[in-house]
PDB file of N, CA and C in Angstrom:
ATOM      1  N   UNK A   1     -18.487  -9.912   4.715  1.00  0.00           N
ATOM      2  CA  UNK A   1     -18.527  -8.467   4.705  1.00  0.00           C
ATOM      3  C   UNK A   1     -19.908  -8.019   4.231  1.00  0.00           C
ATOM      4  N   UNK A   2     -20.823  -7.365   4.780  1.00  0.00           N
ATOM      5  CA  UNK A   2     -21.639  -6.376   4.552  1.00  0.00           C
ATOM      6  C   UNK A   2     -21.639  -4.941   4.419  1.00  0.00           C
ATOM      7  N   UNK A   3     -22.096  -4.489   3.750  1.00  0.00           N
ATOM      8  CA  UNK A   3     -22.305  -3.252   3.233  1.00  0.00           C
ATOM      9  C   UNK A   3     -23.947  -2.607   3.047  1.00  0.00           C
ATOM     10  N   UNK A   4     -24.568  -1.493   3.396  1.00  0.00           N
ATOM     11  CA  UNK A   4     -25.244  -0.530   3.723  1.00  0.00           C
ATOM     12  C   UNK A   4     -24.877   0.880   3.113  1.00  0.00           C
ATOM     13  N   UNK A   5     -25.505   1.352   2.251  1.00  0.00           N
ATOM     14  CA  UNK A   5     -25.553   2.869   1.639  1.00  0.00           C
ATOM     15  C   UNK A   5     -26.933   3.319   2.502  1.00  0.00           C
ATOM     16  N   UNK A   6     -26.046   4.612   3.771  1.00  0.00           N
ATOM     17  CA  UNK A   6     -27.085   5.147   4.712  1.00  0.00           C
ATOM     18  C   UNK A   6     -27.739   6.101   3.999  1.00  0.00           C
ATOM     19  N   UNK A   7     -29.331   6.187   4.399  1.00  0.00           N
ATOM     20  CA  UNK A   7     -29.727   7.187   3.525  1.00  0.00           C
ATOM     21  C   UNK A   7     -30.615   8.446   4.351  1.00  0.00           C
ATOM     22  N   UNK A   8     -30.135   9.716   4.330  1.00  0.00           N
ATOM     23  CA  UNK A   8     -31.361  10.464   5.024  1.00  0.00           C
ATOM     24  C   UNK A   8     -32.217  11.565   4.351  1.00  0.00           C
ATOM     25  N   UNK A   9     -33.238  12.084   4.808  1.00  0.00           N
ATOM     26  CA  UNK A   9     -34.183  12.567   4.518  1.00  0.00           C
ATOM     27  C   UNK A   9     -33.945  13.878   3.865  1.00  0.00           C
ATOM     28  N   UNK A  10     -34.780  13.967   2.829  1.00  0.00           N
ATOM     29  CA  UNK A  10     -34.553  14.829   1.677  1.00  0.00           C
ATOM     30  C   UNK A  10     -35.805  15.742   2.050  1.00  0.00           C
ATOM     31  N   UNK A  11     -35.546  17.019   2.036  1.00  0.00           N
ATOM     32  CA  UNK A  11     -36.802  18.100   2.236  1.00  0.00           C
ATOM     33  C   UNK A  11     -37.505  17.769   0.743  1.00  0.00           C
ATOM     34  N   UNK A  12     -36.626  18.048  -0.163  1.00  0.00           N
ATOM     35  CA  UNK A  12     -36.800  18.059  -1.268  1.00  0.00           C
ATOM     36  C   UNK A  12     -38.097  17.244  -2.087  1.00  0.00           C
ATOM     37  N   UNK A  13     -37.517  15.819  -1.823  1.00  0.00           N
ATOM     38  CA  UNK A  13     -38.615  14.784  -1.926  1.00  0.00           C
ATOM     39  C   UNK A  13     -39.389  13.914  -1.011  1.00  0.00           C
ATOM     40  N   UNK A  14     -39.360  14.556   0.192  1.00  0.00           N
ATOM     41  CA  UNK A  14     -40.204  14.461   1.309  1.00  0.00           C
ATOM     42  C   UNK A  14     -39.932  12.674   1.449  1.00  0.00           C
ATOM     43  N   UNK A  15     -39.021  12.489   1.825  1.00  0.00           N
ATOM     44  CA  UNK A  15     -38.102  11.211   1.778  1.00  0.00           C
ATOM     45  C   UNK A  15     -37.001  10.603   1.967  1.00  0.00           C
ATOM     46  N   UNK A  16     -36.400   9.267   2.930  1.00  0.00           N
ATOM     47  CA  UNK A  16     -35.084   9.190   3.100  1.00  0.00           C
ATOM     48  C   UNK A  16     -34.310   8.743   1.125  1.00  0.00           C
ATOM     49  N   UNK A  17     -33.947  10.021   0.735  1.00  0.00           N
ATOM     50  CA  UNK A  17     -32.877   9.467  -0.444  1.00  0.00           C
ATOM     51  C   UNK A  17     -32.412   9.963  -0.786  1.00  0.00           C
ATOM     52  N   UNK A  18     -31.398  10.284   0.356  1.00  0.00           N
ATOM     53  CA  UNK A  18     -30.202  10.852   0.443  1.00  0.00           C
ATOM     54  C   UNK A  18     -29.009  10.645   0.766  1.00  0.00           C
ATOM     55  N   UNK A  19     -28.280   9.740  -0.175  1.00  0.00           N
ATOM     56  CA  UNK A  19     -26.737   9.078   0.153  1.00  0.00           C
ATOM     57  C   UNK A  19     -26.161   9.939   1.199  1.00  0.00           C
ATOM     58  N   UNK A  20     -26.058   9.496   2.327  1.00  0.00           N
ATOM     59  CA  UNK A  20     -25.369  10.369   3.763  1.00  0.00           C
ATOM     60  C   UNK A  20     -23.842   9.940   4.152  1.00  0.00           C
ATOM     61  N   UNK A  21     -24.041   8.627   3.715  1.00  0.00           N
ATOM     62  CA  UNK A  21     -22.932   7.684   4.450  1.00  0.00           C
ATOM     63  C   UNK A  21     -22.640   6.366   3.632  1.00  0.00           C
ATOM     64  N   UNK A  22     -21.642   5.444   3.480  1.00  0.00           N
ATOM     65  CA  UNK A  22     -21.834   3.966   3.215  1.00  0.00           C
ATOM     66  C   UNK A  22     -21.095   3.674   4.702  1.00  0.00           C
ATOM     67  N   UNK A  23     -21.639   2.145   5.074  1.00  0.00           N
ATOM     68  CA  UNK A  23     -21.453   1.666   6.496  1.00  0.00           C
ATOM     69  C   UNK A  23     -20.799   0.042   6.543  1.00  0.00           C
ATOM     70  N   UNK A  24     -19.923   0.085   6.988  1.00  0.00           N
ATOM     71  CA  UNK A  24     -19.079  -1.647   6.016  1.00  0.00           C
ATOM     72  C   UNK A  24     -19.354  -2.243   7.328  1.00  0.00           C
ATOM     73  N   UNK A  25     -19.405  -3.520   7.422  1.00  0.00           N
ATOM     74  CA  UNK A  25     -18.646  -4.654   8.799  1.00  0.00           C
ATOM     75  C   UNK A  25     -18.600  -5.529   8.334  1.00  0.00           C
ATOM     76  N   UNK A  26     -17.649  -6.074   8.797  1.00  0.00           N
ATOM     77  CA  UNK A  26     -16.688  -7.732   8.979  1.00  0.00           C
ATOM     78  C   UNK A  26     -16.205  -7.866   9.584  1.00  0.00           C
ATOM     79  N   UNK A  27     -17.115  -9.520   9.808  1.00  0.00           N
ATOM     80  CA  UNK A  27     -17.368 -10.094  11.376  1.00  0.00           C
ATOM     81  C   UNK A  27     -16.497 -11.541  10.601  1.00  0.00           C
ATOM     82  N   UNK A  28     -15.941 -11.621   9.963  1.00  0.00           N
ATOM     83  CA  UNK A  28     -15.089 -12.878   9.470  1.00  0.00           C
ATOM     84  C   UNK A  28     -13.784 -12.632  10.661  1.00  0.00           C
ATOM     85  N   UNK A  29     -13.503 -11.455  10.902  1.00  0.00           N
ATOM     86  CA  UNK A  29     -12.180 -11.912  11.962  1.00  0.00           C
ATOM     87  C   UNK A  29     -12.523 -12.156  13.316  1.00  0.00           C
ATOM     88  N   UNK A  30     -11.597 -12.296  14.134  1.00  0.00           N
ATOM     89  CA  UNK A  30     -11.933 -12.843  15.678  1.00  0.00           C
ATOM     90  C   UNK A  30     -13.172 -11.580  16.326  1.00  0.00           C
ATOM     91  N   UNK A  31     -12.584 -10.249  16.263  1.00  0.00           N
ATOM     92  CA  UNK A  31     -13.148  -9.069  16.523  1.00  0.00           C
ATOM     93  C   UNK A  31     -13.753  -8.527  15.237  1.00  0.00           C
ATOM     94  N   UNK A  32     -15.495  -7.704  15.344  1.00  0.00           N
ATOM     95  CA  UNK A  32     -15.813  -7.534  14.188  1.00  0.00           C
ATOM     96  C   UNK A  32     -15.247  -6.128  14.182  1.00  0.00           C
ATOM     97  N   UNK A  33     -15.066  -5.751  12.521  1.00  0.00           N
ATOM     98  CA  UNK A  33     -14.563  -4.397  12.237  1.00  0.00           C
ATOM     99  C   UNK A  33     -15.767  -3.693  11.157  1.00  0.00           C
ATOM    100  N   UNK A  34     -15.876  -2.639  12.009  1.00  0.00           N
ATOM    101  CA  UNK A  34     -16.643  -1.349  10.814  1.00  0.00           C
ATOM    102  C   UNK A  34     -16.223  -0.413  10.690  1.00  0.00           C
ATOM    103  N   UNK A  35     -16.415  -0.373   9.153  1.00  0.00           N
ATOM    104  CA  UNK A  35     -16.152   1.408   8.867  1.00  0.00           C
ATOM    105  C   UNK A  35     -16.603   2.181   8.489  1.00  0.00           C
ATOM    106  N   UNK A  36     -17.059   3.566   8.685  1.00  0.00           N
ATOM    107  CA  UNK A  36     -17.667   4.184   7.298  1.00  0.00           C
ATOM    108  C   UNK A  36     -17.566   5.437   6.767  1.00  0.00           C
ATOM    109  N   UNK A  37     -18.024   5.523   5.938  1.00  0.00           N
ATOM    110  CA  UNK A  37     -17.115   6.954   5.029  1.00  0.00           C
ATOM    111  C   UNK A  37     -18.317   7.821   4.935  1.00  0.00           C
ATOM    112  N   UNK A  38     -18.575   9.557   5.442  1.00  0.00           N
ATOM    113  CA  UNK A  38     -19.549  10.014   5.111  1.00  0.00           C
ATOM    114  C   UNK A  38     -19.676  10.424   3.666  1.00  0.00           C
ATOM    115  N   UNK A  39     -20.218  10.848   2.937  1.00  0.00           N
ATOM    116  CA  UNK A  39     -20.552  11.857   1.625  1.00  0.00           C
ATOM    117  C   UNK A  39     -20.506  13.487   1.994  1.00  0.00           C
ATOM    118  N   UNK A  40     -19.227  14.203   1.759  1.00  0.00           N
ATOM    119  CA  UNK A  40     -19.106  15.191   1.347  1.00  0.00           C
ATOM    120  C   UNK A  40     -20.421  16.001   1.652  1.00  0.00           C
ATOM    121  N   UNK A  41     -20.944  17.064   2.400  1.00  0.00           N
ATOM    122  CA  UNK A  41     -21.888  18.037   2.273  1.00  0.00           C
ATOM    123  C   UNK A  41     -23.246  17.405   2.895  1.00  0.00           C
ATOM    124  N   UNK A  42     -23.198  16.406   3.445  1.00  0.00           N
ATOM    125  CA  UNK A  42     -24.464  15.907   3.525  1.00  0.00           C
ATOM    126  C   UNK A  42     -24.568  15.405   5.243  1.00  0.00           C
ATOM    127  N   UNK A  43     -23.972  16.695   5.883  1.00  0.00           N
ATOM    128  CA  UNK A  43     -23.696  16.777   7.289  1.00  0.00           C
ATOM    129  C   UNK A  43     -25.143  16.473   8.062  1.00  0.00           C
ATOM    130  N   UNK A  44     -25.926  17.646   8.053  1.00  0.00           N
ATOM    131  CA  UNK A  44     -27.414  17.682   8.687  1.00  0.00           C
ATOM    132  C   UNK A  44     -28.360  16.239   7.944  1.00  0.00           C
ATOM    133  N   UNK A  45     -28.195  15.730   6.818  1.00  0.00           N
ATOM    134  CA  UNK A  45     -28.883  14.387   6.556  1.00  0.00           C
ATOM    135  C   UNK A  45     -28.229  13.722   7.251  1.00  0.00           C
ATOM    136  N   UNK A  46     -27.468  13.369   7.563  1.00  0.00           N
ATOM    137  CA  UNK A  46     -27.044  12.314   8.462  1.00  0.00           C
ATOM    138  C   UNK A  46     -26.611  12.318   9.808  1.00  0.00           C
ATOM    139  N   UNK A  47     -27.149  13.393  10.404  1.00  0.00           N
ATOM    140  CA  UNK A  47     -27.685  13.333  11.407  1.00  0.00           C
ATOM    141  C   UNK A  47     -28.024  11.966  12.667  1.00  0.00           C
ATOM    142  N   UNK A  48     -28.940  11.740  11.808  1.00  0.00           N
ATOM    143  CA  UNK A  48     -29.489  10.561  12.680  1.00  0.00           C
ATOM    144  C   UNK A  48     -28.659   9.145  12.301  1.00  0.00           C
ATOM    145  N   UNK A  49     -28.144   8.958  11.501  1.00  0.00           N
ATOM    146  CA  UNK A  49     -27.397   8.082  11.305  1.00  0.00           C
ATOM    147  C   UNK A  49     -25.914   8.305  12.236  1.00  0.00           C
ATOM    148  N   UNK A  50     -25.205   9.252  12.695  1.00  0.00           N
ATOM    149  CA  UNK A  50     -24.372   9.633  13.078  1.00  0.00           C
ATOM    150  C   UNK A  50     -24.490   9.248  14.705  1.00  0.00           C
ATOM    151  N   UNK A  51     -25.596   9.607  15.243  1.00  0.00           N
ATOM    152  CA  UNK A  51     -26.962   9.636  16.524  1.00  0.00           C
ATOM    153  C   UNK A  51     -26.566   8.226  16.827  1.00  0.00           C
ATOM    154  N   UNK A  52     -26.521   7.208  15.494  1.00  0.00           N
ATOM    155  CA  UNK A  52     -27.371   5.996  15.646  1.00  0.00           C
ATOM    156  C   UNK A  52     -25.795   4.934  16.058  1.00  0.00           C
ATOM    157  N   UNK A  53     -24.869   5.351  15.472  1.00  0.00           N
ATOM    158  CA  UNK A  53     -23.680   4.742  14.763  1.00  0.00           C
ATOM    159  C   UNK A  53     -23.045   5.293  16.123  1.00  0.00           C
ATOM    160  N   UNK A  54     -22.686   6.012  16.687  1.00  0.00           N
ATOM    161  CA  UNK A  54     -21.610   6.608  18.189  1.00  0.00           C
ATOM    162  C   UNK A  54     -22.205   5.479  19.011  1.00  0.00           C
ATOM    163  N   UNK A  55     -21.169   4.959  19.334  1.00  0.00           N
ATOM    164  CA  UNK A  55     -20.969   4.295  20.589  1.00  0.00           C
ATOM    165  C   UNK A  55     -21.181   3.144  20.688  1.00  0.00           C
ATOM    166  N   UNK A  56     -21.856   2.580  19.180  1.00  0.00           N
ATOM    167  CA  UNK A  56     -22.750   1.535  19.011  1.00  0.00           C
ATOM    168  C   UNK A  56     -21.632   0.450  18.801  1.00  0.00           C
ATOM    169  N   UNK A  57     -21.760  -0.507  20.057  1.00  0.00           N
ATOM    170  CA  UNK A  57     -20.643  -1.825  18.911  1.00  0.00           C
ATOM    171  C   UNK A  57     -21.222  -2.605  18.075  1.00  0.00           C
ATOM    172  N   UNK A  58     -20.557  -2.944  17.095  1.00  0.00           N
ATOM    173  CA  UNK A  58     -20.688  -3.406  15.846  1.00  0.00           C
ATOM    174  C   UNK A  58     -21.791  -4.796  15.879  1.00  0.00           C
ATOM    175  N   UNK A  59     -21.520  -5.180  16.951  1.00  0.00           N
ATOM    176  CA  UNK A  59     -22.552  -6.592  16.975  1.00  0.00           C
ATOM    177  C   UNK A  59     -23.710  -5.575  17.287  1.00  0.00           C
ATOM    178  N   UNK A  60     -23.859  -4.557  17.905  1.00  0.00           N
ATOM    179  CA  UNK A  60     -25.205  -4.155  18.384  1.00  0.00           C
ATOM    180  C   UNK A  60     -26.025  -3.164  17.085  1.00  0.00           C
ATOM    181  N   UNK A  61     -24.581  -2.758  16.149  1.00  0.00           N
ATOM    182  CA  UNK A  61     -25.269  -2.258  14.779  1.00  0.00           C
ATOM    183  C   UNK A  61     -26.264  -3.562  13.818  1.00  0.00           C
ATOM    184  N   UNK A  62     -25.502  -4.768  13.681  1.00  0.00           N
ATOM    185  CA  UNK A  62     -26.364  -6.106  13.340  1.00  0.00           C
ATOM    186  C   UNK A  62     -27.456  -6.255  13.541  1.00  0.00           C
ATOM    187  N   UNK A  63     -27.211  -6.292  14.902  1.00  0.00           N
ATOM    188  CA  UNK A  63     -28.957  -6.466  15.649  1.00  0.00           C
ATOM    189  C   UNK A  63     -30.216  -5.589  15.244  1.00  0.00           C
ATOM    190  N   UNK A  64     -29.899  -4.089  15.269  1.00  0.00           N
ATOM    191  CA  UNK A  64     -30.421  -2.947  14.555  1.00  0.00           C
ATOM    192  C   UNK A  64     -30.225  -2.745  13.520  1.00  0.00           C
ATOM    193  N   UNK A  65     -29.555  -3.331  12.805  1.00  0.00           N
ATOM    194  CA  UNK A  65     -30.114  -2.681  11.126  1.00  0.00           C
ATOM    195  C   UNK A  65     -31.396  -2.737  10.470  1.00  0.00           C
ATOM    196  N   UNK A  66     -31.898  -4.274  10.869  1.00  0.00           N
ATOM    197  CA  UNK A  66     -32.383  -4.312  10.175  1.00  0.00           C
ATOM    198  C   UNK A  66     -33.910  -3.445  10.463  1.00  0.00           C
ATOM    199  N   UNK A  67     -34.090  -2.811  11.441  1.00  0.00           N
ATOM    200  CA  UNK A  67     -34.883  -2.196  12.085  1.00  0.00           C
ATOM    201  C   UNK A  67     -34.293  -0.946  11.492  1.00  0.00           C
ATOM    202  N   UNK A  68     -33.201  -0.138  11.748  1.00  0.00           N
ATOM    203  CA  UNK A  68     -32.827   1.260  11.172  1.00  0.00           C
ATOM    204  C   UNK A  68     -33.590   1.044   9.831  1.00  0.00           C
ATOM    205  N   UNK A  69     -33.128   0.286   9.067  1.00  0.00           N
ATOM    206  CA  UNK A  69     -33.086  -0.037   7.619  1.00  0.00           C
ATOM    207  C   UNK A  69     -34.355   0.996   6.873  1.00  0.00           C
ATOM    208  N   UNK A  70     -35.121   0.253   7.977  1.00  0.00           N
ATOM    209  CA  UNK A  70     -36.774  -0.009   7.081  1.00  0.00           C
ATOM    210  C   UNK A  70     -37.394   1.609   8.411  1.00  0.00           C
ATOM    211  N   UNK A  71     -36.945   2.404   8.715  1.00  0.00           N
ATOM    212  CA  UNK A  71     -37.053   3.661   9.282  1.00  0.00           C
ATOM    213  C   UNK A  71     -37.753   4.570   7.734  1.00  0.00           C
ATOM    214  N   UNK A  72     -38.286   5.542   8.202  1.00  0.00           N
ATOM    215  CA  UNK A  72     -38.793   6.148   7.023  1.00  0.00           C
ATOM    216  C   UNK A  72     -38.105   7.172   7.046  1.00  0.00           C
ATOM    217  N   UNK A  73     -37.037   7.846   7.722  1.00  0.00           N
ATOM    218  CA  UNK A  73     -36.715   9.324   8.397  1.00  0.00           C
ATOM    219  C   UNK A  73     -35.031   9.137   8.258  1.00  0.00           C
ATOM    220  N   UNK A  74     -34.556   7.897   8.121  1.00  0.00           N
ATOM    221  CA  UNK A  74     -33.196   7.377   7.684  1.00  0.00           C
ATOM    222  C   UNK A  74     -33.501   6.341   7.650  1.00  0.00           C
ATOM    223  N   UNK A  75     -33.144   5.993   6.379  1.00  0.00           N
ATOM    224  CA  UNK A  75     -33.128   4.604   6.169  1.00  0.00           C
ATOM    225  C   UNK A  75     -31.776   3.999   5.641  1.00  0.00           C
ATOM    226  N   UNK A  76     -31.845   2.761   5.174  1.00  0.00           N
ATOM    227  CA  UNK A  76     -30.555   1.740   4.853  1.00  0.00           C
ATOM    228  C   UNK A  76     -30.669   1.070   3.556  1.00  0.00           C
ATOM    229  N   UNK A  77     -29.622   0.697   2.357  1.00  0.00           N
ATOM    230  CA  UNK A  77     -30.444  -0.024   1.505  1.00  0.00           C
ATOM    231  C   UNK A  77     -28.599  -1.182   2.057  1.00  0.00           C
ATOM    232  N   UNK A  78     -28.795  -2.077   1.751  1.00  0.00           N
ATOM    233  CA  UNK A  78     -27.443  -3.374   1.631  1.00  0.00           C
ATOM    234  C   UNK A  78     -27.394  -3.425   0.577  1.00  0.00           C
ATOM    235  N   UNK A  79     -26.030  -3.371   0.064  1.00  0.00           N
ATOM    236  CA  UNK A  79     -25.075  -3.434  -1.534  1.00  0.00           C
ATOM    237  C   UNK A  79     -24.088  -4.417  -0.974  1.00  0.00           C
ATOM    238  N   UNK A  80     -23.824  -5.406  -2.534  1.00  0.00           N
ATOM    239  CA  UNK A  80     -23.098  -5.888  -2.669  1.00  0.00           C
ATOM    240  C   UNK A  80     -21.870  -4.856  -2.724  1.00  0.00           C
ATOM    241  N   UNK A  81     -20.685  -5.508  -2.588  1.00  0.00           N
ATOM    242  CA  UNK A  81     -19.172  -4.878  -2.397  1.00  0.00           C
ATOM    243  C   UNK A  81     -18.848  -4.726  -3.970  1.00  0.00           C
ATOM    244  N   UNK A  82     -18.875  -3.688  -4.711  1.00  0.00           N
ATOM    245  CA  UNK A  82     -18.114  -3.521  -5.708  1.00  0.00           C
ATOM    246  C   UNK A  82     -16.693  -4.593  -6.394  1.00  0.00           C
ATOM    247  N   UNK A  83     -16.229  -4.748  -5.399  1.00  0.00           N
ATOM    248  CA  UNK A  83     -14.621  -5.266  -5.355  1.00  0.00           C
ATOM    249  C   UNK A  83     -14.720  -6.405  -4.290  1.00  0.00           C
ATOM    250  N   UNK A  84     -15.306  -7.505  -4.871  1.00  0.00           N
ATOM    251  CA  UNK A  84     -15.772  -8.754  -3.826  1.00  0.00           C
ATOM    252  C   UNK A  84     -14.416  -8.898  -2.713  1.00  0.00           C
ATOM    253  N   UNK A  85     -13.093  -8.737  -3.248  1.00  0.00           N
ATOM    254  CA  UNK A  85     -12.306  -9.396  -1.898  1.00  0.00           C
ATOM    255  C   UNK A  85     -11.466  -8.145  -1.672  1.00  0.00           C
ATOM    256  N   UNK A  86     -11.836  -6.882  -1.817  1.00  0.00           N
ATOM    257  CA  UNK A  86     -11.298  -5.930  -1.071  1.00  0.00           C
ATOM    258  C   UNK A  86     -11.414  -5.896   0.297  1.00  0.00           C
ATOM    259  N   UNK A  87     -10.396  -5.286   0.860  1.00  0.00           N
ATOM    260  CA  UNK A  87     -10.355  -5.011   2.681  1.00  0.00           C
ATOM    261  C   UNK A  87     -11.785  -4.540   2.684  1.00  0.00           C
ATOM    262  N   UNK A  88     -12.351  -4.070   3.993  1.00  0.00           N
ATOM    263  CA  UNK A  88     -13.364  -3.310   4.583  1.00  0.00           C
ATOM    264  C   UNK A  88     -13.166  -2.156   3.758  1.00  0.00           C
ATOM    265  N   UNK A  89     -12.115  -1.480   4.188  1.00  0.00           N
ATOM    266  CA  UNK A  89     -12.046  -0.069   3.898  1.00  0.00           C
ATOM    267  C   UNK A  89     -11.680   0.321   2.331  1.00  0.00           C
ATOM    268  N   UNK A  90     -11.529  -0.326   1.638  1.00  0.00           N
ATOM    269  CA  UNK A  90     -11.233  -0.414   0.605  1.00  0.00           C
ATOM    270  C   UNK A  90     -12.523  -0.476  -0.451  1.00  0.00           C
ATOM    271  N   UNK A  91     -13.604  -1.483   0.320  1.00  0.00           N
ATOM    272  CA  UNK A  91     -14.987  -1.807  -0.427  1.00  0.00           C
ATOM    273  C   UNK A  91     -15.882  -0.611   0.005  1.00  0.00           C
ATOM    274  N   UNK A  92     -15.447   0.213   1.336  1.00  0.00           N
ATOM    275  CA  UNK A  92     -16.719   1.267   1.384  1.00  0.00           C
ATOM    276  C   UNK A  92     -16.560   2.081   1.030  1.00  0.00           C
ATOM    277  N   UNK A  93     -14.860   2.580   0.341  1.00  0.00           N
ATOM    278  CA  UNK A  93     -14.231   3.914  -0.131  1.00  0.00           C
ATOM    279  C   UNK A  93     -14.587   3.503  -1.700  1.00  0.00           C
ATOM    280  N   UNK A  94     -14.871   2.314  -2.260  1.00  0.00           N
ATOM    281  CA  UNK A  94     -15.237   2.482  -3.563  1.00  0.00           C
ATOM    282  C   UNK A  94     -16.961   2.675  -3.871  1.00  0.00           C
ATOM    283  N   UNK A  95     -17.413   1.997  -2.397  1.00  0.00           N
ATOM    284  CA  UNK A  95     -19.285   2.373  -2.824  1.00  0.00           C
ATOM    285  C   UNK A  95     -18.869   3.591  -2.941  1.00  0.00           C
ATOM    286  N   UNK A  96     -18.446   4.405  -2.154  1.00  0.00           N
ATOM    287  CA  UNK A  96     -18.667   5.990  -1.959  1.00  0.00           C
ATOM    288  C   UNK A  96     -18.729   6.746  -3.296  1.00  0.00           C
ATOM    289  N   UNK A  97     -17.464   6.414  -4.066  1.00  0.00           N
ATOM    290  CA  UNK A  97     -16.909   6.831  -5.333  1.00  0.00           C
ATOM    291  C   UNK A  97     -18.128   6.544  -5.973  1.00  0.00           C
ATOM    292  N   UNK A  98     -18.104   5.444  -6.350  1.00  0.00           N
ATOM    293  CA  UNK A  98     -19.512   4.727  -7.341  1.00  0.00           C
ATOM    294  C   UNK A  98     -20.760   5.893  -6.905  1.00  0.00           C
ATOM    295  N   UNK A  99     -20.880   5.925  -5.914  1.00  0.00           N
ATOM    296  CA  UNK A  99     -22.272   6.788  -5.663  1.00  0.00           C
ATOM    297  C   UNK A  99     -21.730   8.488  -6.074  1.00  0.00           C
ATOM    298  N   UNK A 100     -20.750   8.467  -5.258  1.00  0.00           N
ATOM    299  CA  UNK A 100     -20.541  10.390  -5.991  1.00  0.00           C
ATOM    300  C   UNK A 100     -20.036  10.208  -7.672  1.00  0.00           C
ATOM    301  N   UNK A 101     -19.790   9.214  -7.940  1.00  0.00           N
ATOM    302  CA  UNK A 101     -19.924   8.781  -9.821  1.00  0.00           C
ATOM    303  C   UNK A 101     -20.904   9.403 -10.262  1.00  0.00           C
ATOM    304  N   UNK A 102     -21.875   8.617  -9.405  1.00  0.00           N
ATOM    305  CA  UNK A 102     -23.382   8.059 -10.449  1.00  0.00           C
ATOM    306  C   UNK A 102     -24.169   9.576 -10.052  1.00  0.00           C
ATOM    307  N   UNK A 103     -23.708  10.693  -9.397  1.00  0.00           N
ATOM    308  CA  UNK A 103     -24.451  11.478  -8.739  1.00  0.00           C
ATOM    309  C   UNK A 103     -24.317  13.143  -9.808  1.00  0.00           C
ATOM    310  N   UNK A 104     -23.121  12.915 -11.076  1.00  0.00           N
ATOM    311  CA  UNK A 104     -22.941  13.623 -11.926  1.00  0.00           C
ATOM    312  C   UNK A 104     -23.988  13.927 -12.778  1.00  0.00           C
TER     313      UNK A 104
END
């Protein structure tokens, strides 16, 4: 399982760092599965991540991350899973939390 906290561009600090999204996949089963959870209010930052993610199958998100990643306009950082043997959906609904935590 991998994990990605999407990040987009902040007027503010003239910079992608702006928690938009977290983005999960696991490719451990026959078919790979992704999921991801946006952040509350942070519609127009993620934008391009939204752009990037429709339509895209999951092997073809792999191939491109690591290229999205390192984008200056949205970028990507990879986190470990909070909850090492949680489901998919379970590990990207707790980055989320952790980040709207840490965002008090």
């Amino acid at each position: 399982m991998r994990l990605w906290v999407l990040l987009g561009w902040s007027p503010e600090y003239g910079a992608a760092v702006t928690a938009v999204a977290v983005f999960g996949i696991d490719t451990g089963a026959e078919t790979a599965e992704t999921f991801v959870e946006w952040i509350p209010r942070e519609h127009e930052a993620g934008r391009i991540w939204r752009e990037r993610l429709v339509g895209t199958s999951p092997q073809e998100v792999l191939e491109r991350m690591a290229f999205w990643a390192e984008t200056l306009v949205a970028s990507a950082a990879e986190v470990e899973p909070i909850v090492p043997d949680a489901t998919l959906e379970t590990a990207v609904r707790t980055q989320v939390d952790d980040i709207l935590g840490s965002a008090r």
